[in-house]
C-alpha atoms as a PDB file:
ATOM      1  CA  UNK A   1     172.168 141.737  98.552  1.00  0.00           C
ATOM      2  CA  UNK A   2     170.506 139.508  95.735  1.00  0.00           C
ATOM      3  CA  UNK A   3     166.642 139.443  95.883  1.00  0.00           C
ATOM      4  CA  UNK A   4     165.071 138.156  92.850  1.00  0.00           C
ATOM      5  CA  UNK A   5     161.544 137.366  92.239  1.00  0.00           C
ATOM      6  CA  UNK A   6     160.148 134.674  89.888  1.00  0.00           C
ATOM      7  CA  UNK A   7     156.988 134.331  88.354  1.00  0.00           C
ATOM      8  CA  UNK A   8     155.850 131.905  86.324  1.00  0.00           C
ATOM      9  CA  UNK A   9     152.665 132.859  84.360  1.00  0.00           C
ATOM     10  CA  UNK A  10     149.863 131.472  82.308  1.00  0.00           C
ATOM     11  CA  UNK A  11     147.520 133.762  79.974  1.00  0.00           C
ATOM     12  CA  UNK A  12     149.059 136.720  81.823  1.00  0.00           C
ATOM     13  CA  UNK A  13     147.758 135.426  85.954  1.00  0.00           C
ATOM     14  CA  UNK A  14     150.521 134.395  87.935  1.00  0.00           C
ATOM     15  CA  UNK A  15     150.229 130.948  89.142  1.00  0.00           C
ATOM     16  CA  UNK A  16     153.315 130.553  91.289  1.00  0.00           C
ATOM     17  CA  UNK A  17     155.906 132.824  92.549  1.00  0.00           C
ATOM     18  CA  UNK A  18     159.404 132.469  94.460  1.00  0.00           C
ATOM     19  CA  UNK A  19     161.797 135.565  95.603  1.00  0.00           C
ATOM     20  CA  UNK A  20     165.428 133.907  95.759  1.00  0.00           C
ATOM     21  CA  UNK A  21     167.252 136.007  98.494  1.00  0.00           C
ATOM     22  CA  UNK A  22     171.213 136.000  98.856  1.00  0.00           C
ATOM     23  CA  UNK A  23     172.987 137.767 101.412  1.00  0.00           C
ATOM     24  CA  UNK A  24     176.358 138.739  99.008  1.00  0.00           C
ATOM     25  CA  UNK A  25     176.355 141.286  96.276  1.00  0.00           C
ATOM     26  CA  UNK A  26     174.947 140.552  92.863  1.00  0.00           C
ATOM     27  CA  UNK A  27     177.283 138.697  90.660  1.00  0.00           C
ATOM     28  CA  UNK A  28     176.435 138.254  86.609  1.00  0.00           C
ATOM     29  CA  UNK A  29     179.015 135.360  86.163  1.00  0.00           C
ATOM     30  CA  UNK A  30     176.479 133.947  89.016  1.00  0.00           C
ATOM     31  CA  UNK A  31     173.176 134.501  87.007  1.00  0.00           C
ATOM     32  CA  UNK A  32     173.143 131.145  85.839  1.00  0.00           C
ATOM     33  CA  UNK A  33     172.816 129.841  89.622  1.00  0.00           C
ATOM     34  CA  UNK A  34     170.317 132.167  90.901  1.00  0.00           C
ATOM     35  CA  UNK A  35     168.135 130.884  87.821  1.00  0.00           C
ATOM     36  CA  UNK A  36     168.731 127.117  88.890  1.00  0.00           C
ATOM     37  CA  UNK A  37     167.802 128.007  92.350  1.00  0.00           C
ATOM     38  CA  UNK A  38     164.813 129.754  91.035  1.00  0.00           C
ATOM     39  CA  UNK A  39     163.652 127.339  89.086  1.00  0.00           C
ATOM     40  CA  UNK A  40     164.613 124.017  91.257  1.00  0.00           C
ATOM     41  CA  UNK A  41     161.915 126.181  94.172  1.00  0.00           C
ATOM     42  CA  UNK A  42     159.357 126.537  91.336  1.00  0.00           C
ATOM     43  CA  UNK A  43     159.602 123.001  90.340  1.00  0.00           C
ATOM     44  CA  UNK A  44     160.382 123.666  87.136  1.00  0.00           C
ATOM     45  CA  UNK A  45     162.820 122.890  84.326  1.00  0.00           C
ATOM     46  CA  UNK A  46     165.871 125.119  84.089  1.00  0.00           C
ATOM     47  CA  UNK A  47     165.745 127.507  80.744  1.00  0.00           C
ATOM     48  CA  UNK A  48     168.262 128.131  78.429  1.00  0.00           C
ATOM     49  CA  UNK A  49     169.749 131.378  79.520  1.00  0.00           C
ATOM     50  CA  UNK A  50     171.107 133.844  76.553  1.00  0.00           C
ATOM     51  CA  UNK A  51     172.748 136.994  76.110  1.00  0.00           C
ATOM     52  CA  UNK A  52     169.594 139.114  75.836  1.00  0.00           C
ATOM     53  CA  UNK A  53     168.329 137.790  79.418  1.00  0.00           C
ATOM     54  CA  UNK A  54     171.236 138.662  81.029  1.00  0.00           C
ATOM     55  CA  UNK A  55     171.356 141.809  78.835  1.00  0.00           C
ATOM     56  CA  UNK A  56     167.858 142.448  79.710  1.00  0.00           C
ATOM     57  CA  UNK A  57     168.160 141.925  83.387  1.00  0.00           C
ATOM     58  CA  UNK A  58     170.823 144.163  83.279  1.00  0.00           C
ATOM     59  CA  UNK A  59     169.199 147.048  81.941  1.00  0.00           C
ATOM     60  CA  UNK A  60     165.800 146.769  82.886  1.00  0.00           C
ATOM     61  CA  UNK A  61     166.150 144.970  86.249  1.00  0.00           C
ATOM     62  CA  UNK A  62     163.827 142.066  84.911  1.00  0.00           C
ATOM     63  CA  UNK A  63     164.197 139.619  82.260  1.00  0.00           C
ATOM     64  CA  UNK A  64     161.297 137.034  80.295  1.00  0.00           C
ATOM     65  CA  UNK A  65     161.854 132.902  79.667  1.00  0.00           C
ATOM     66  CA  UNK A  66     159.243 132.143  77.072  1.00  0.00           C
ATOM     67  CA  UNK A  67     158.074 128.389  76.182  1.00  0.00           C
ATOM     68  CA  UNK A  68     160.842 128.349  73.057  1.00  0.00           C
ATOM     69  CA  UNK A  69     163.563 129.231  75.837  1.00  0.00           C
ATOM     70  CA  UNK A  70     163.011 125.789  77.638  1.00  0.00           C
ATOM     71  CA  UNK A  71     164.069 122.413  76.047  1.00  0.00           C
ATOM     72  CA  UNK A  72     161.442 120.398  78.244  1.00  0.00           C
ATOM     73  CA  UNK A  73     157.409 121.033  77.852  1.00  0.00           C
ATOM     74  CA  UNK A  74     156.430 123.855  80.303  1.00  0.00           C
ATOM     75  CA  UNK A  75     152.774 124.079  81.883  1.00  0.00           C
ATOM     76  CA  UNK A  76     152.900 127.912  81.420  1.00  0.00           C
ATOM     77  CA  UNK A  77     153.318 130.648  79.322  1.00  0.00           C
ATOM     78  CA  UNK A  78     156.699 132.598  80.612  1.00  0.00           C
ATOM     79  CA  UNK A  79     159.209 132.617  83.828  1.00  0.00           C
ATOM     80  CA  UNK A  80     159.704 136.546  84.897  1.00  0.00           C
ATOM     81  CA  UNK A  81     162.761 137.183  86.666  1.00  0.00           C
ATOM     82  CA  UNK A  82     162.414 140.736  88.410  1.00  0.00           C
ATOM     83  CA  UNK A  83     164.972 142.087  90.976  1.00  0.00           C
ATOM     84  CA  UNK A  84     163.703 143.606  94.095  1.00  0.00           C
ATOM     85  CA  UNK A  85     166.723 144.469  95.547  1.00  0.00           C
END
């Protein structure tokens, strides 16, 4: 089971949240979708995903999108992905 939770935050308060939930088994090649979906519930421009966020997500169950990390202007400060699974 896939059950991420976003959070996008401004001067560290969360503003929004969504938990993207996903009945199959967590696939990496898939990352890339589950942030789409994430951000397309958020209302929000999709970030460009690297190495170190998957890396991160990986290893630490959670992984940051700061402003730099999106190519259109953002209205907050970072996008936390943290799985609750």
């Amino acid at each position: 089971m896939v059950k991420i939770c976003g959070r996008l935050k401004l001067k560290d308060k969360i503003i929004s949240t969504y938990v993207f939930e996903l009945d199959e088994d967590f696939q990496i090649s898939e990352f890339e979708h589950y942030v789409a979906d994430i951000c397309y519930n958020l209302d929000i421009p999709n970030p460009i995903t690297l190495v170190k966020h998957v890396k991160n997500f990986m290893l630490f169950n959670s992984t940051t999108y700061l402003k730099d990390d999106f190519v259109e202007k953002i209205f907050f400060d970072k996008l936390e992905l943290v799985n609750e699974a």
